[in-house]
Protein backbone atom coordinates (compact mmCIF):
# COMPACT_ATOMS: atom_id res chain seq x y z
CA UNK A 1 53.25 85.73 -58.25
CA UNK A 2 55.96 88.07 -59.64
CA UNK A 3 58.70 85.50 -60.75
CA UNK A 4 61.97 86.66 -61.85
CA UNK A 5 65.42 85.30 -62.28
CA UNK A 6 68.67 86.21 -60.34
CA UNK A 7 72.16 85.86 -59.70
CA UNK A 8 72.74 83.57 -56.72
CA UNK A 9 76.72 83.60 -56.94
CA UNK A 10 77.66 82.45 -60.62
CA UNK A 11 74.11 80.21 -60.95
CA UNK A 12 71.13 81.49 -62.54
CA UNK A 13 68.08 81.20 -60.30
CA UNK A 14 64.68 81.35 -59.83
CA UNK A 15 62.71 83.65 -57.02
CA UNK A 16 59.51 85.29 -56.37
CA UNK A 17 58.97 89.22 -54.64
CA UNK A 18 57.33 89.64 -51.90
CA UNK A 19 57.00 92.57 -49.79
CA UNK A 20 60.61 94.00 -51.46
CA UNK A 21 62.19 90.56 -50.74
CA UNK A 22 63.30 87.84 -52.76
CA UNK A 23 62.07 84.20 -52.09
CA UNK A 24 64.53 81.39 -53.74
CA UNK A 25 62.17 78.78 -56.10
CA UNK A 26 62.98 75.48 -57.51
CA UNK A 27 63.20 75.13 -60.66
CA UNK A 28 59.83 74.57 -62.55
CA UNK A 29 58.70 70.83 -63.85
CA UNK A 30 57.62 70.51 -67.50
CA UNK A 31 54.54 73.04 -66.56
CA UNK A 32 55.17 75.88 -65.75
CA UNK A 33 51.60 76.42 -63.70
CA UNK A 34 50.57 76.95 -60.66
CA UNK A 35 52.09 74.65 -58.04
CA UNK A 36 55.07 74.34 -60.80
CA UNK A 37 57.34 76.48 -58.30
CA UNK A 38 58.23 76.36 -54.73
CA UNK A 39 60.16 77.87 -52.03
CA UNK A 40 63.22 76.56 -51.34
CA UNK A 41 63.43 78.66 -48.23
CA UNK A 42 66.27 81.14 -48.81
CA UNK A 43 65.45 84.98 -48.83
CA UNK A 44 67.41 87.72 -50.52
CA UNK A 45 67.17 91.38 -50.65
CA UNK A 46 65.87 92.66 -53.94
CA UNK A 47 67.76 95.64 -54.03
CA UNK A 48 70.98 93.49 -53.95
CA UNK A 49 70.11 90.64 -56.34
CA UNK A 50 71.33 91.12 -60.21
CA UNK A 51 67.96 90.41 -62.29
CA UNK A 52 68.28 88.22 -65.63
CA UNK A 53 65.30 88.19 -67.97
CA UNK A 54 62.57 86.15 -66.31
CA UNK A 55 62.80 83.24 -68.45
CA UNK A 56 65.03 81.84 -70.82
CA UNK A 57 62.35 81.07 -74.01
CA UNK A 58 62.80 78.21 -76.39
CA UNK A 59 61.74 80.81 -78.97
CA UNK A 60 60.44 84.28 -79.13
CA UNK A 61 57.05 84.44 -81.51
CA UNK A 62 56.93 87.98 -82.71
CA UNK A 63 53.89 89.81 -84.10
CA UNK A 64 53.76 92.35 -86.18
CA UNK A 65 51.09 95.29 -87.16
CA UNK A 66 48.88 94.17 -84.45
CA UNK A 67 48.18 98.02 -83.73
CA UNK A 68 46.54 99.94 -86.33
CA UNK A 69 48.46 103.02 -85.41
CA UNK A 70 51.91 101.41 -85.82
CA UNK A 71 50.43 99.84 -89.21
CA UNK A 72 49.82 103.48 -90.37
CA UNK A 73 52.78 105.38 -89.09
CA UNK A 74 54.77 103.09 -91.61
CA UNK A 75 52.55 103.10 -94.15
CA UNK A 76 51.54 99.34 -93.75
CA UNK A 77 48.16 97.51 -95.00
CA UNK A 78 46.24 96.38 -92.02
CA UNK A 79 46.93 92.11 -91.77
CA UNK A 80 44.01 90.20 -92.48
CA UNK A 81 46.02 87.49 -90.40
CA UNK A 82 48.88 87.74 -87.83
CA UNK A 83 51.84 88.71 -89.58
CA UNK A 84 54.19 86.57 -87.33
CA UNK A 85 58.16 86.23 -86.91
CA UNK A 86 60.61 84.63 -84.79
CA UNK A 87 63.65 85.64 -82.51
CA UNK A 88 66.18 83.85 -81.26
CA UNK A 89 66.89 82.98 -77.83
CA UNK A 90 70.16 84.56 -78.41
CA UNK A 91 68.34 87.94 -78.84
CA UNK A 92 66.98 88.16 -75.02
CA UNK A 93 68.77 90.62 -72.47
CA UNK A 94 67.36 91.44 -68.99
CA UNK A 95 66.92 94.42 -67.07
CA UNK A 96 70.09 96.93 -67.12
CA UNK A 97 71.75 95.17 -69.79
CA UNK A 98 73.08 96.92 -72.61
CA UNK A 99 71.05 97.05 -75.90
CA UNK A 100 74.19 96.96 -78.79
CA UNK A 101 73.56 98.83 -81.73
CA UNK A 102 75.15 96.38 -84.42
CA UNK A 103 78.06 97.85 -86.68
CA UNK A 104 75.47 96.98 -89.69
CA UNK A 105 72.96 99.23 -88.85
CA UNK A 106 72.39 103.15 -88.53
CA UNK A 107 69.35 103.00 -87.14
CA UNK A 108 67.94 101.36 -84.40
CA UNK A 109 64.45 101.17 -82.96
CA UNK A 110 62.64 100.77 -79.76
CA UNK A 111 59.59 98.77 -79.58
CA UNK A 112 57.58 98.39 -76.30
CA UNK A 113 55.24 95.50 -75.99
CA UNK A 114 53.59 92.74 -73.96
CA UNK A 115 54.83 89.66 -73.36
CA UNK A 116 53.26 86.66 -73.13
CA UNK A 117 54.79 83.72 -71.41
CA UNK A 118 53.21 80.26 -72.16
CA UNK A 119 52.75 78.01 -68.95
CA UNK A 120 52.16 74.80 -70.99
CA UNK A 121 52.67 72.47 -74.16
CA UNK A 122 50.71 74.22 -76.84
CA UNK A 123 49.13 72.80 -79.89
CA UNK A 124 46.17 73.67 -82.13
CA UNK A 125 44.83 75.14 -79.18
CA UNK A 126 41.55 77.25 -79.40
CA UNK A 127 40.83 80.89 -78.28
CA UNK A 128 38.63 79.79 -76.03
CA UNK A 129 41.09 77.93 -74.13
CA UNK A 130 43.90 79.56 -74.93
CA UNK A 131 44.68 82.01 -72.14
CA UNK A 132 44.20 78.67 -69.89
CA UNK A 133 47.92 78.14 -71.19
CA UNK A 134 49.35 81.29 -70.25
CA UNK A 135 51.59 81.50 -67.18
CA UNK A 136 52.19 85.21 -66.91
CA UNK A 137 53.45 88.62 -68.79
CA UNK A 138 56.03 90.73 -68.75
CA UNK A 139 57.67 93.97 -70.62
CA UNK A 140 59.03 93.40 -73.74
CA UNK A 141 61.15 95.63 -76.48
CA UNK A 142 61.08 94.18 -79.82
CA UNK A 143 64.33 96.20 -81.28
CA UNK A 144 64.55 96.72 -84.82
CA UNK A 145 67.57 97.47 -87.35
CA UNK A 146 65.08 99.33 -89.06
CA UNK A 147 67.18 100.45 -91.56
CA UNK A 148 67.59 96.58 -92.59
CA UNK A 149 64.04 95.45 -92.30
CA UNK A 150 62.88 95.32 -95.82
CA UNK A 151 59.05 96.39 -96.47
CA UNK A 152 58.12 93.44 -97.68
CA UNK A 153 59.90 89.47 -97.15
CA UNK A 154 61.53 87.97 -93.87
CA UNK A 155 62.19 90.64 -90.76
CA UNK A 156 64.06 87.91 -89.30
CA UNK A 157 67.47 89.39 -89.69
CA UNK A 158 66.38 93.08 -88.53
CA UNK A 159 65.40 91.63 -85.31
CA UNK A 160 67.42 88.78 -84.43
CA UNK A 161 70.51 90.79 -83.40
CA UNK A 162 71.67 89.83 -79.99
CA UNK A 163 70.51 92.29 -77.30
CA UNK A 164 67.63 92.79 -79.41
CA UNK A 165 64.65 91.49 -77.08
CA UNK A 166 65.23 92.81 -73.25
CA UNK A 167 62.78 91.20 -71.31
CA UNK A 168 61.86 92.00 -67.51
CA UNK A 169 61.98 92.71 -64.65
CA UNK A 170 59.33 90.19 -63.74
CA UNK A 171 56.58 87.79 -65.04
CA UNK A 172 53.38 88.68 -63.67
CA UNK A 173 51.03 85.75 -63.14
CA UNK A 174 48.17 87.65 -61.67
CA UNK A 175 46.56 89.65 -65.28
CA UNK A 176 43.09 88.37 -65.45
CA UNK A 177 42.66 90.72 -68.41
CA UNK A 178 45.77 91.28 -70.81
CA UNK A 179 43.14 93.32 -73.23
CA UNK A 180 43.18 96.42 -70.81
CA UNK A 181 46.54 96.98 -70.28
CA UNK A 182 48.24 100.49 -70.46
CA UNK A 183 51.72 100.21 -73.33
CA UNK A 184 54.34 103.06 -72.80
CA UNK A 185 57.64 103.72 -73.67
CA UNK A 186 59.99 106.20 -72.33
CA UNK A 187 63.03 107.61 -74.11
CA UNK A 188 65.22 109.18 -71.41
CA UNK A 189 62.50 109.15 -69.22
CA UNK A 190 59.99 111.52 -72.16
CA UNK A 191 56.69 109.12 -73.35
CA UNK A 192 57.56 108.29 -77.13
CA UNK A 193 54.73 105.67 -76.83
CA UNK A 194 51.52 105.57 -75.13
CA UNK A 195 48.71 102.75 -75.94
CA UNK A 196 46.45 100.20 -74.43
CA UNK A 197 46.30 96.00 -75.76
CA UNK A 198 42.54 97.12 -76.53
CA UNK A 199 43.90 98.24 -79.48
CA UNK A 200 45.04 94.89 -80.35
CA UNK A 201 43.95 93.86 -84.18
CA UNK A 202 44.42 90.22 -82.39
CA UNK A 203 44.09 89.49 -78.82
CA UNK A 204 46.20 87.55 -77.12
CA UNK A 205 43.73 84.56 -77.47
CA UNK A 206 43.58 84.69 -81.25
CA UNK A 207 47.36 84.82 -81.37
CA UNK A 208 47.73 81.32 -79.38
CA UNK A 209 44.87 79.76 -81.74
CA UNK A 210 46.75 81.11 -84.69
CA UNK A 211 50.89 80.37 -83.71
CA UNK A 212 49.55 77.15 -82.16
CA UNK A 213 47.69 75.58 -85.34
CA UNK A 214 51.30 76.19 -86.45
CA UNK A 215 53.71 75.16 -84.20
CA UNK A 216 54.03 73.76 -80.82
CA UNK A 217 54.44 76.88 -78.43
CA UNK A 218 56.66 75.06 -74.85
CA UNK A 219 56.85 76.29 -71.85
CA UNK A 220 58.68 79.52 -71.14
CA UNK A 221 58.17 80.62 -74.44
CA UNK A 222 57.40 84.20 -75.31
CA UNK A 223 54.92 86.06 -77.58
CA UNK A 224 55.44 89.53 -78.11
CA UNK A 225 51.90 90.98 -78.99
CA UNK A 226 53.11 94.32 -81.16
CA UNK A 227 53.51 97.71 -80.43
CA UNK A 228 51.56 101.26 -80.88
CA UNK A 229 52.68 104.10 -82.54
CA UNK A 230 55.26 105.96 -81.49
CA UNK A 231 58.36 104.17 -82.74
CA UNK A 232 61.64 106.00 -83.21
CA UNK A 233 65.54 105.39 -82.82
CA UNK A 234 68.05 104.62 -80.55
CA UNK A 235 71.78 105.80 -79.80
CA UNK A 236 74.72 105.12 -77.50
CA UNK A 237 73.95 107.05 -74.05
CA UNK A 238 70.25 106.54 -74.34
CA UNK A 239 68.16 104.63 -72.08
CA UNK A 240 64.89 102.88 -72.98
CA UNK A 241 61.84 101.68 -70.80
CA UNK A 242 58.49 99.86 -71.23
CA UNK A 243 56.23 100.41 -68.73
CA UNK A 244 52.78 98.37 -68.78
CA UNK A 245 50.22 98.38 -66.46
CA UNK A 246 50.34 95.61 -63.84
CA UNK A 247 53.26 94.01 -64.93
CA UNK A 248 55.92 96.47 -64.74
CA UNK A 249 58.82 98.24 -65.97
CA UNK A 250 61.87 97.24 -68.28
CA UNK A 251 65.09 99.87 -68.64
CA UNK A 252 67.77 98.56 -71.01
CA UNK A 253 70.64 101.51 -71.42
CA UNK A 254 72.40 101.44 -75.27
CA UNK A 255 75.96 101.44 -76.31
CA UNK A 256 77.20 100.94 -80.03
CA UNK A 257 79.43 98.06 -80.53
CA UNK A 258 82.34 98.58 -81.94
CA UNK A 259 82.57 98.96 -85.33
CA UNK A 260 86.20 97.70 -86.57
């Protein structure tokens, strides 16, 4: 399945691609598995529906350092454990919408990373198991005041703006393997980044053991798994996209709020 959500009139909906077109779907239950969506019969063109972000996440689970590229290019330690932050659900865009460079911050960063969408209640769940909990993946963009992101303590506030998490266009639920997954990101359409999740320092897997023996991860709710080298800023007029392998590609243009 490639589920995304749309525009139908003013109400935000769910639908499923196939073959270009767009296939209406109820709204999930309390899993979001398989079975958990189903055709309500109504069929759009694609080319004419407005895309949202694919989900709308409780929370956003960030990691950090989890390439050891990215750890080096800013002269980081390598984690001996996932170094872990959160987003809020305030911070999630879609496809086309505008990333806003805040009025507190001269630089801003791109990011390009998998997401990981959780299909079911979450808890102290092992590695082993823990990919049985996924629903799907999709492109994410962890943006980054960098210029407010202090080396060491919380990163909260350097990522938390709104805009700052553009998710999209779709969640993929067919990756049997999210370990062998191409990672680029294009600045006006030039490769800034180019990796692969076999770089990962933690796998997807060990990242649900290790967020889950903390919290309860619902479903709908995202982990972003880190990002390879390759990071750089942002500014009004430019246009960002994360391309991964399989799952698809996310293109957020910037603008600079206004700064009276």
């Amino acid at each position: 399945m490639q589920l995304i959500r749309f525009l139908k009139g003013e109400k935000p909906c769910y639908g499923e691609v196939v073959e270009g077109r767009l296939h209406e779907l109820t709204p999930p239950g309390e899993e979001w598995l398989e079975g958990a969506f189903r055709r309500t019969g109504e069929v759009f063109e694609l080319e004419s529906a407005r895309l949202l972000a694919p989900c709308q996440p409780g929370k956003v689970v960030c990691v950090g350092l989890n390439y050891r590229n990215h750890a080096a290019e800013l002269g980081a330690a390598l984690p001996e454990k996932p170094v872990i932050f959160l987003k809020p659900p305030t911070a999630v865009i879609g496809p086309g919408e505008n990333i806003v460079i805040p009025p507190q911050s001269r630089r801003v960063d791109y990011e390009a990373e998998l997401a990981v969408v959780l299909g079911r209640r979450t808890y102290r769940v092992a590695a082993e198991r823990a990919l049985d909990h996924v629903f799907g993946y999709t492109c994410g963009n962890d943006i980054t005041a960098r210029d407010l992101q202090p080396p060491q303590g919380q990163w909260t506030y350097a990522k938390g703006f709104d805009t700052f998490c553009p998710l999209g266009p779709a969640i993929n639920t067919e990756i049997v393997d999210p370990e062998r997954l191409s990672v680029k990101g294009l600045l006006n359409d030039e490769v800034v980044q180019s990796g692969s999740t076999a770089e990962h320092l933690f796998t997807v897997a060990e990242l649900i053991e290790f967020i889950s023996s903390c919290m309860t991860l619902l479903p709908g709710d995202l982990i972003l798994t880190g990002t390879p080298a390759g990071i750089g800023p942002l500014g009004p007029g430019d246009s960002f996209s994360v391309i991964i392998e399989g799952v698809g590609t996310l293109t957020n243009p910037v603008v600079q709020a206004n700064r009276s």
